[in-house]
PDB file of N, CA and C in Angstrom:
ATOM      1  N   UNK A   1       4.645   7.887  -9.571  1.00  0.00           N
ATOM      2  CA  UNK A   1       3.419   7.151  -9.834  1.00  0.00           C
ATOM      3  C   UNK A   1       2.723   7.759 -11.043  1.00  0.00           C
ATOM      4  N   UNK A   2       2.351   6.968 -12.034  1.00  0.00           N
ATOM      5  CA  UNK A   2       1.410   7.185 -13.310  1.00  0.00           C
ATOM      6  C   UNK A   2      -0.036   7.226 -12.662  1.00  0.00           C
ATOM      7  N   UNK A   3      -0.560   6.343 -11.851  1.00  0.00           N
ATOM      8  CA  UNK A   3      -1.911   6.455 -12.111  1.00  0.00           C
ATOM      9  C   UNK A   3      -2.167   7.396 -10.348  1.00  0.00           C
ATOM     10  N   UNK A   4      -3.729   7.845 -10.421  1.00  0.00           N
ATOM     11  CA  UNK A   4      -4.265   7.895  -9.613  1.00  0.00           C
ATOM     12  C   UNK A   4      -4.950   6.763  -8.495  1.00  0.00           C
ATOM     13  N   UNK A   5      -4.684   7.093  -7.757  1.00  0.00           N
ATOM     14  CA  UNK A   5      -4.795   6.097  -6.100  1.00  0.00           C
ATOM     15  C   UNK A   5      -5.952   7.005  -5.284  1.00  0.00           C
ATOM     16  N   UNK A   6      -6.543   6.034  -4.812  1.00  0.00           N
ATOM     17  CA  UNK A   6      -7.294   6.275  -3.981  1.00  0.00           C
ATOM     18  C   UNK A   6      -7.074   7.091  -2.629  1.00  0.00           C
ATOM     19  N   UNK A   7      -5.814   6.413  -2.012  1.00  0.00           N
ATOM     20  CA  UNK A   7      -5.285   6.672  -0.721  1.00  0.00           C
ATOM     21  C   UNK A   7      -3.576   7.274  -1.239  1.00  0.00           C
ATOM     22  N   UNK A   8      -3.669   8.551  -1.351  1.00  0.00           N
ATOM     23  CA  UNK A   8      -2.679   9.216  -2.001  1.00  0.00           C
ATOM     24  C   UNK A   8      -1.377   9.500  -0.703  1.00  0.00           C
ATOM     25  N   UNK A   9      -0.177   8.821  -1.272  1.00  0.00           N
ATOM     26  CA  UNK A   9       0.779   8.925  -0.164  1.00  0.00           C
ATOM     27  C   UNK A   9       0.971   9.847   0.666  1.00  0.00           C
ATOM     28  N   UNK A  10       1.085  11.415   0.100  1.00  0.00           N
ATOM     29  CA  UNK A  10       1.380  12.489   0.330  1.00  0.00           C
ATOM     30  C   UNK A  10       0.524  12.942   1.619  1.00  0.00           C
ATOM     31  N   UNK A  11      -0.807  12.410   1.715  1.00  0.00           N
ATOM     32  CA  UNK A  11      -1.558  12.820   2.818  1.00  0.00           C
ATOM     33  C   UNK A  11      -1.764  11.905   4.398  1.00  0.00           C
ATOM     34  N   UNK A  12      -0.580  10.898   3.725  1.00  0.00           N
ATOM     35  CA  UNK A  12       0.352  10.504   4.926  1.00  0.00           C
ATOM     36  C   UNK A  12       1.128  10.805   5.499  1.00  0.00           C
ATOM     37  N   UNK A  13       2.279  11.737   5.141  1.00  0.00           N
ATOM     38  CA  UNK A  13       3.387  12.329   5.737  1.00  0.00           C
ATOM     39  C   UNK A  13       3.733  12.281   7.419  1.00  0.00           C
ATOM     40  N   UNK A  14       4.121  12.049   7.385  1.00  0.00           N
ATOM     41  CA  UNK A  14       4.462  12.340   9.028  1.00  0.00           C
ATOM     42  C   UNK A  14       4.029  11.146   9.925  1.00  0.00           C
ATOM     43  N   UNK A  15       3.189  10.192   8.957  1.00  0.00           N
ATOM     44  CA  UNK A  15       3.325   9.023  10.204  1.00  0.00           C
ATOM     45  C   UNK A  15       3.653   7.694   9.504  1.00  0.00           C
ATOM     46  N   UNK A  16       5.260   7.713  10.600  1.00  0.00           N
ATOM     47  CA  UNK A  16       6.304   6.537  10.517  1.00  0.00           C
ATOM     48  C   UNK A  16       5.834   5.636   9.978  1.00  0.00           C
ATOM     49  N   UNK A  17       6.602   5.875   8.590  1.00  0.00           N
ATOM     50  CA  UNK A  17       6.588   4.950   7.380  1.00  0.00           C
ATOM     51  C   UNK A  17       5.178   4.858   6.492  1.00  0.00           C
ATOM     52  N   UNK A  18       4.514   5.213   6.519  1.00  0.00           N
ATOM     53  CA  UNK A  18       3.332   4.780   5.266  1.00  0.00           C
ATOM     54  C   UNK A  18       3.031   5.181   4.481  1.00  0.00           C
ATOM     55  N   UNK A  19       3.713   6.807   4.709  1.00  0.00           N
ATOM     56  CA  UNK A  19       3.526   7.513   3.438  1.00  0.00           C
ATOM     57  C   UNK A  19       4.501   6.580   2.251  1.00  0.00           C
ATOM     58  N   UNK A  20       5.554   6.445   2.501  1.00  0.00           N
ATOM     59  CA  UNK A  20       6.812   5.784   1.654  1.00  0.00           C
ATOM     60  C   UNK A  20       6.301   4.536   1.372  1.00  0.00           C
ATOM     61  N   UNK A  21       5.492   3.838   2.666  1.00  0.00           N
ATOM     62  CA  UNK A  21       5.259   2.384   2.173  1.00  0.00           C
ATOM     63  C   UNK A  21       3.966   2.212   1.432  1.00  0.00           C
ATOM     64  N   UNK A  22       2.877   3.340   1.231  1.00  0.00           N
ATOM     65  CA  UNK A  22       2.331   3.538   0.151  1.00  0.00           C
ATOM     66  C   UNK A  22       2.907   3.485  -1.455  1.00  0.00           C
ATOM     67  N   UNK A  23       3.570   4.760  -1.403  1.00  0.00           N
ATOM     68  CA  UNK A  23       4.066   4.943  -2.374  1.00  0.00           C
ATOM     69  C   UNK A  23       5.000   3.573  -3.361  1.00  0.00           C
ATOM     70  N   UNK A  24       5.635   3.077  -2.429  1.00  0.00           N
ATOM     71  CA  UNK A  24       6.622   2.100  -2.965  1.00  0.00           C
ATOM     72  C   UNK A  24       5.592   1.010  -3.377  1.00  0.00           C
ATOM     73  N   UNK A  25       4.542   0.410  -2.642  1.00  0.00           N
ATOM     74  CA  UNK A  25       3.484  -0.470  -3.502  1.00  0.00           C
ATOM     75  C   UNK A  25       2.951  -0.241  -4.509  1.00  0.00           C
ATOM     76  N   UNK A  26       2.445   1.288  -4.640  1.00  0.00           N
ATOM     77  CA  UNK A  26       1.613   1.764  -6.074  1.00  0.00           C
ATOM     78  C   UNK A  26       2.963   1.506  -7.142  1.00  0.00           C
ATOM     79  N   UNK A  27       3.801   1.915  -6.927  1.00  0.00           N
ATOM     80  CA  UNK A  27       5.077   1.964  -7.902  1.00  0.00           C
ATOM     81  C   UNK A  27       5.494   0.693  -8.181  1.00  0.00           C
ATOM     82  N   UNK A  28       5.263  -0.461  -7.123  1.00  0.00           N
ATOM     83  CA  UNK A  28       5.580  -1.929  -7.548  1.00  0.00           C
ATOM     84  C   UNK A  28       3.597  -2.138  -8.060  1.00  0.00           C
ATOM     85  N   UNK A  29       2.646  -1.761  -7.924  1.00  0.00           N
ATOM     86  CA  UNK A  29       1.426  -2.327  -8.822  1.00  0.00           C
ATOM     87  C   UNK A  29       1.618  -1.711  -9.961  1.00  0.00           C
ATOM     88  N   UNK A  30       2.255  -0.602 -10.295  1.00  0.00           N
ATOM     89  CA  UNK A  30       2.219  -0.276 -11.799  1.00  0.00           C
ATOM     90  C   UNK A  30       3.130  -1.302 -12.245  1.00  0.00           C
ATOM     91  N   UNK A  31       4.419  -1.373 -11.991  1.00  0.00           N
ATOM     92  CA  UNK A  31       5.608  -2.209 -12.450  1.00  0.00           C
ATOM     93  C   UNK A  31       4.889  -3.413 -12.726  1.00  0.00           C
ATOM     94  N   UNK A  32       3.725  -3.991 -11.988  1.00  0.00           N
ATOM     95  CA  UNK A  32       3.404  -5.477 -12.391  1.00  0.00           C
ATOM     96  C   UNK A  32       2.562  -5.224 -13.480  1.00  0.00           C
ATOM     97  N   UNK A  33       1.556  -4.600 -13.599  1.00  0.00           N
ATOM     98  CA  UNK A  33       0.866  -3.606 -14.253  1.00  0.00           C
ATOM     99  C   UNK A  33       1.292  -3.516 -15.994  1.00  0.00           C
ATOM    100  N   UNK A  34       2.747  -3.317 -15.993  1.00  0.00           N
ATOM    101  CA  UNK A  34       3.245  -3.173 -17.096  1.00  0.00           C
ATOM    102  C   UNK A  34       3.642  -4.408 -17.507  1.00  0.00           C
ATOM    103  N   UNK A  35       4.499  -5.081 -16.872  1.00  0.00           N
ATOM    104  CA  UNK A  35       4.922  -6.389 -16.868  1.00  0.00           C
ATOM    105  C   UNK A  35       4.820  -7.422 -16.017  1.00  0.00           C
ATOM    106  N   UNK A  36       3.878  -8.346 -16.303  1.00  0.00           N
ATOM    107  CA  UNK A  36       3.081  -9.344 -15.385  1.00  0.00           C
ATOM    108  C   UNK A  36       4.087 -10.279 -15.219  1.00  0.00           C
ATOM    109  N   UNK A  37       5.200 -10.189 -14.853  1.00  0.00           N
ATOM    110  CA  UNK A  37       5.873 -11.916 -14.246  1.00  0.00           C
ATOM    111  C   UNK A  37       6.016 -12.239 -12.973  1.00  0.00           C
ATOM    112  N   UNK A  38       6.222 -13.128 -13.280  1.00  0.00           N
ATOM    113  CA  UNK A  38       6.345 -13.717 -11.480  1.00  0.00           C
ATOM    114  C   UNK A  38       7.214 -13.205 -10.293  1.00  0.00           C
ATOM    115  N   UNK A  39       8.216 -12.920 -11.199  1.00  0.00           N
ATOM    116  CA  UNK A  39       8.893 -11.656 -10.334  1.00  0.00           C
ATOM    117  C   UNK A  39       8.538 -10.389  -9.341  1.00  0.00           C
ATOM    118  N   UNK A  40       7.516  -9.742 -10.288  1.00  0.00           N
ATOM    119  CA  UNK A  40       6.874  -8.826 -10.041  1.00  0.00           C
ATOM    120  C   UNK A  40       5.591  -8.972  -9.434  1.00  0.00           C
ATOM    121  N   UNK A  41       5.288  -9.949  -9.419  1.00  0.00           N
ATOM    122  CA  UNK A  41       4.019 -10.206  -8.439  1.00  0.00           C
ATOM    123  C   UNK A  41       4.226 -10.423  -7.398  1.00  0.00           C
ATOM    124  N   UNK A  42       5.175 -11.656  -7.181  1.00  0.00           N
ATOM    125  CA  UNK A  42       5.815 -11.262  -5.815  1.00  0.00           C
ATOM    126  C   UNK A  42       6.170 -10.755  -5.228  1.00  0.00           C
ATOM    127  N   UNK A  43       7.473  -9.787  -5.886  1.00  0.00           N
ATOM    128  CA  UNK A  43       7.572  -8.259  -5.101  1.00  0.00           C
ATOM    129  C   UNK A  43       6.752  -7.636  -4.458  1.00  0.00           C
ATOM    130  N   UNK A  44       5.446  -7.317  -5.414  1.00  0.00           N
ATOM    131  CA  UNK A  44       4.097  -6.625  -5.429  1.00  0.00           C
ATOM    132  C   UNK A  44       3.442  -7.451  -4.090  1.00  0.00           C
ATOM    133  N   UNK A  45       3.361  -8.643  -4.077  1.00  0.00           N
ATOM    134  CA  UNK A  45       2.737  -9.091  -2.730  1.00  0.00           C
ATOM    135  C   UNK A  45       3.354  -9.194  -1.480  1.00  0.00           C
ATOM    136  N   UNK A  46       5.280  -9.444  -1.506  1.00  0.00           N
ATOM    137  CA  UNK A  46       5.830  -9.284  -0.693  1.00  0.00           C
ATOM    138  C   UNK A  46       5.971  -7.977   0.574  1.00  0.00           C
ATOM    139  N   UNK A  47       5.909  -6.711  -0.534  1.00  0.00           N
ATOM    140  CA  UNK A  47       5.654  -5.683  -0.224  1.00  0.00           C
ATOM    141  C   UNK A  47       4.339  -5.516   0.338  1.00  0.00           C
ATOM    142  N   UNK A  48       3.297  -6.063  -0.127  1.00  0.00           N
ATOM    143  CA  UNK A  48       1.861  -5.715   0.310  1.00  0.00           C
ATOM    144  C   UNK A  48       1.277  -6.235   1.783  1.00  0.00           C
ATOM    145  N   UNK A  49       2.176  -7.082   1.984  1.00  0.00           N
ATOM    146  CA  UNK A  49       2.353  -7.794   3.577  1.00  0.00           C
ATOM    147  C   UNK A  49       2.781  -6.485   4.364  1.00  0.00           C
ATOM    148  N   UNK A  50       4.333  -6.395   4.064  1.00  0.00           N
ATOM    149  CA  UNK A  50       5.201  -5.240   5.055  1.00  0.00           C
ATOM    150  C   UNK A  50       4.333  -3.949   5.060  1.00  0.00           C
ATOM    151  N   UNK A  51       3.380  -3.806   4.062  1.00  0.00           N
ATOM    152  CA  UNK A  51       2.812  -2.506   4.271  1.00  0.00           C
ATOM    153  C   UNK A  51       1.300  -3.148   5.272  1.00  0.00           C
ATOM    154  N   UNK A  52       0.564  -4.370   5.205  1.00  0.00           N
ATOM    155  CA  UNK A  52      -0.304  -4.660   6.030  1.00  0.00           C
ATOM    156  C   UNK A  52       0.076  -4.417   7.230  1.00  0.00           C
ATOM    157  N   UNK A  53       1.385  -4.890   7.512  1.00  0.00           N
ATOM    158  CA  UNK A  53       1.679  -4.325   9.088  1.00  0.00           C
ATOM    159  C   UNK A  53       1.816  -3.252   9.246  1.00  0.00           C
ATOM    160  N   UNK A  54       2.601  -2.257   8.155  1.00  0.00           N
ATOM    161  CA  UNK A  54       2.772  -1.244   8.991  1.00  0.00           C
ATOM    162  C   UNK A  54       1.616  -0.323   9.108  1.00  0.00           C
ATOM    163  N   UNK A  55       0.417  -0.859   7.803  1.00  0.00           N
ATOM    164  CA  UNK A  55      -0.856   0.051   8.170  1.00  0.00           C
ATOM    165  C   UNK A  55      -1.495  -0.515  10.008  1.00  0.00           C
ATOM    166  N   UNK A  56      -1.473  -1.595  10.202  1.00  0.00           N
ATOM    167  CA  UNK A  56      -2.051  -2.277  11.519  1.00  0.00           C
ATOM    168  C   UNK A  56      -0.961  -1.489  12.808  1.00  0.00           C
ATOM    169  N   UNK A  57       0.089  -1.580  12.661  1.00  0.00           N
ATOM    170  CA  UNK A  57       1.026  -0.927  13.454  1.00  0.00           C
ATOM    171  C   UNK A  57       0.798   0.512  13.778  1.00  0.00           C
ATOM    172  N   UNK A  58       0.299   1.306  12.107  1.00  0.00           N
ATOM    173  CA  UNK A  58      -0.237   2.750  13.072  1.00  0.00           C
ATOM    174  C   UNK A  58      -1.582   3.136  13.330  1.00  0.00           C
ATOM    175  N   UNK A  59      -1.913   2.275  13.140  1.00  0.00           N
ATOM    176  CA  UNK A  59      -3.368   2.040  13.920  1.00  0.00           C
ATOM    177  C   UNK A  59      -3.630   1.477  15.478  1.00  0.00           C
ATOM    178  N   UNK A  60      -2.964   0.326  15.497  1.00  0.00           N
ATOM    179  CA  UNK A  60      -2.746   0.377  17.006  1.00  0.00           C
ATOM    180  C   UNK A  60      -1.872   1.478  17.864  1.00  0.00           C
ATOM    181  N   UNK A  61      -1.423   2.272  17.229  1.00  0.00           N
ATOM    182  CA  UNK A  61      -0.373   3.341  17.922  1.00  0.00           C
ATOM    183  C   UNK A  61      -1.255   4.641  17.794  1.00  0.00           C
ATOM    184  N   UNK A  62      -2.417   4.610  16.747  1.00  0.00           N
ATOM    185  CA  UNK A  62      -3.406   5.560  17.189  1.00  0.00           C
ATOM    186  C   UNK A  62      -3.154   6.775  16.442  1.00  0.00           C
ATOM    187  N   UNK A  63      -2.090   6.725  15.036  1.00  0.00           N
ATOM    188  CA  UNK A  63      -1.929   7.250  14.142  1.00  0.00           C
ATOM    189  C   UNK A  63      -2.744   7.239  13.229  1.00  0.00           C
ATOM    190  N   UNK A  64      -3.468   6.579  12.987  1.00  0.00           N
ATOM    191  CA  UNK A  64      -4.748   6.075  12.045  1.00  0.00           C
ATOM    192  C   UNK A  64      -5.708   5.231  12.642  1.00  0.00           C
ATOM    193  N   UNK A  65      -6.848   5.937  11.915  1.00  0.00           N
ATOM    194  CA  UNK A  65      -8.352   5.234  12.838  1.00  0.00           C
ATOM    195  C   UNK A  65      -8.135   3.950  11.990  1.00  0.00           C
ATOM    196  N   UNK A  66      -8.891   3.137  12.911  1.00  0.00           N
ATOM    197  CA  UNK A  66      -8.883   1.630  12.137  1.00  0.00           C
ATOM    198  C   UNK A  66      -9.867   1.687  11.582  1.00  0.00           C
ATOM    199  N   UNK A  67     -11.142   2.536  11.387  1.00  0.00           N
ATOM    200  CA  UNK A  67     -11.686   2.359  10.047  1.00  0.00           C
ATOM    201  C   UNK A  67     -10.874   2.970   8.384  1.00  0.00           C
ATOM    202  N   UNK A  68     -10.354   3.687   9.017  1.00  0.00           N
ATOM    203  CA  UNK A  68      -9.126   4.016   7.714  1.00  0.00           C
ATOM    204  C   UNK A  68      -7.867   2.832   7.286  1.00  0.00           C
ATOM    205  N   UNK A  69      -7.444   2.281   8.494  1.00  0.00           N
ATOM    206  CA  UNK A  69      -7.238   1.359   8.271  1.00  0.00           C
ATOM    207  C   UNK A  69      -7.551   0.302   7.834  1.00  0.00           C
ATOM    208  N   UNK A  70      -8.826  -0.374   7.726  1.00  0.00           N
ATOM    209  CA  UNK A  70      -9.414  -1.205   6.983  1.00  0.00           C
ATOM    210  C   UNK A  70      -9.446  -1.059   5.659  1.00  0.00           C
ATOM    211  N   UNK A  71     -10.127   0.589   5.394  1.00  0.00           N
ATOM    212  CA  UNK A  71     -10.271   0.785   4.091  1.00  0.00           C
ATOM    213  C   UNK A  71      -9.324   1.104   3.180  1.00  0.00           C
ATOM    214  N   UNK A  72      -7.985   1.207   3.602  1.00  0.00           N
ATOM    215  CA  UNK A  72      -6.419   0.962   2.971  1.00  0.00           C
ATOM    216  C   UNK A  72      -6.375  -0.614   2.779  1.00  0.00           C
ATOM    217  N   UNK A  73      -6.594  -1.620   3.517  1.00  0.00           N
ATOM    218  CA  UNK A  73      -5.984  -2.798   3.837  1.00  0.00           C
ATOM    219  C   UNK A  73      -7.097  -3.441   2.494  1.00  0.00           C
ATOM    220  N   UNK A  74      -8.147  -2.699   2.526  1.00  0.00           N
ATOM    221  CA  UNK A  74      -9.541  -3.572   1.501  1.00  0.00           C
ATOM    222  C   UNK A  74      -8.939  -2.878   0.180  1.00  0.00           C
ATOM    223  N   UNK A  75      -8.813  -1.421  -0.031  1.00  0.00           N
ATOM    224  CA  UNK A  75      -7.885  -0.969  -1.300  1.00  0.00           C
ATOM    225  C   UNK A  75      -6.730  -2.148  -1.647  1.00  0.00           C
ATOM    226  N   UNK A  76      -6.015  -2.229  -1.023  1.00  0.00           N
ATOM    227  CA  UNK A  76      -4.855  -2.984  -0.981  1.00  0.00           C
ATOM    228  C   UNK A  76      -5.353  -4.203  -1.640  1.00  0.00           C
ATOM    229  N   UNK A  77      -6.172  -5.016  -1.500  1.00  0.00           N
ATOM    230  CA  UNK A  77      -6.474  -6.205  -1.681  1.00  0.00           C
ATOM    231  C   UNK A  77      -7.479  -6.028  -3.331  1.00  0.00           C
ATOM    232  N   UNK A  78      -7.738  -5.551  -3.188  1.00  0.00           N
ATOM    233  CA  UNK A  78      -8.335  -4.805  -4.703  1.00  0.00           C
ATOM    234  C   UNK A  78      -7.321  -4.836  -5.874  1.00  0.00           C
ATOM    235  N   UNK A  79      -6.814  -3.666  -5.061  1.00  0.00           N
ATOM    236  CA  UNK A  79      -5.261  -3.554  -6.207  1.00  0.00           C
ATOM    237  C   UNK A  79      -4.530  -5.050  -6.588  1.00  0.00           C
ATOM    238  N   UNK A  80      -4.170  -6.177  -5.464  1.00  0.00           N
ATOM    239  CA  UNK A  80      -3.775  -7.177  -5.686  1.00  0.00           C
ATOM    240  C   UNK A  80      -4.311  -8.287  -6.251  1.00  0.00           C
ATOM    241  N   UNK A  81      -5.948  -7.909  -6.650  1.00  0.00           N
ATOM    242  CA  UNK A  81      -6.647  -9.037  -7.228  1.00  0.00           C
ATOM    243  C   UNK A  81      -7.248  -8.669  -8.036  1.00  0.00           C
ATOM    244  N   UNK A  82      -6.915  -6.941  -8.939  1.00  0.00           N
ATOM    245  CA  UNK A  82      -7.339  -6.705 -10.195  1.00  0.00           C
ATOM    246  C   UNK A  82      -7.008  -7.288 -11.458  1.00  0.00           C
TER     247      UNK A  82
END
């Protein structure tokens, strides 16, 4: 990752999947970032779904407070409508 993030992967570690499914979105918002096609937006939103669940998934499992969860899911939506 080039830029700085708000919700930095690394201080996810250890709970199933979000650190990675962080990471892999910031790395597909730069990629669109650089090159805006349709390709890449989709990716970028396709991905931004699979990571909505899996942020909701460890929140109901009590891995993450759902106010943290929100405020990933509202980041998220930021990033996708900058």
């Amino acid at each position: 990752m080039d830029a700085t993030y708000r919700y930095n992967p690394d201080n996810f570690t250890g709970i199933l999947g979000l650190s990675g499914e962080l990471a892999a979105f910031y790395k597909l918002h730069e990629e669109y970032n650089k090159e805006k096609t349709k390709h890449n937006r989709f990716t970028l939103e396709k991905h931004g779904i699979d990571l909505f669940f899996t942020i909701k998934h460890r929140a109901l499992e009590g891995a993450i407070t759902n106010n943290i969860a929100c405020e990933i899911r509202n980041y998220m939506e930021e990033l996708l409508h900058d």
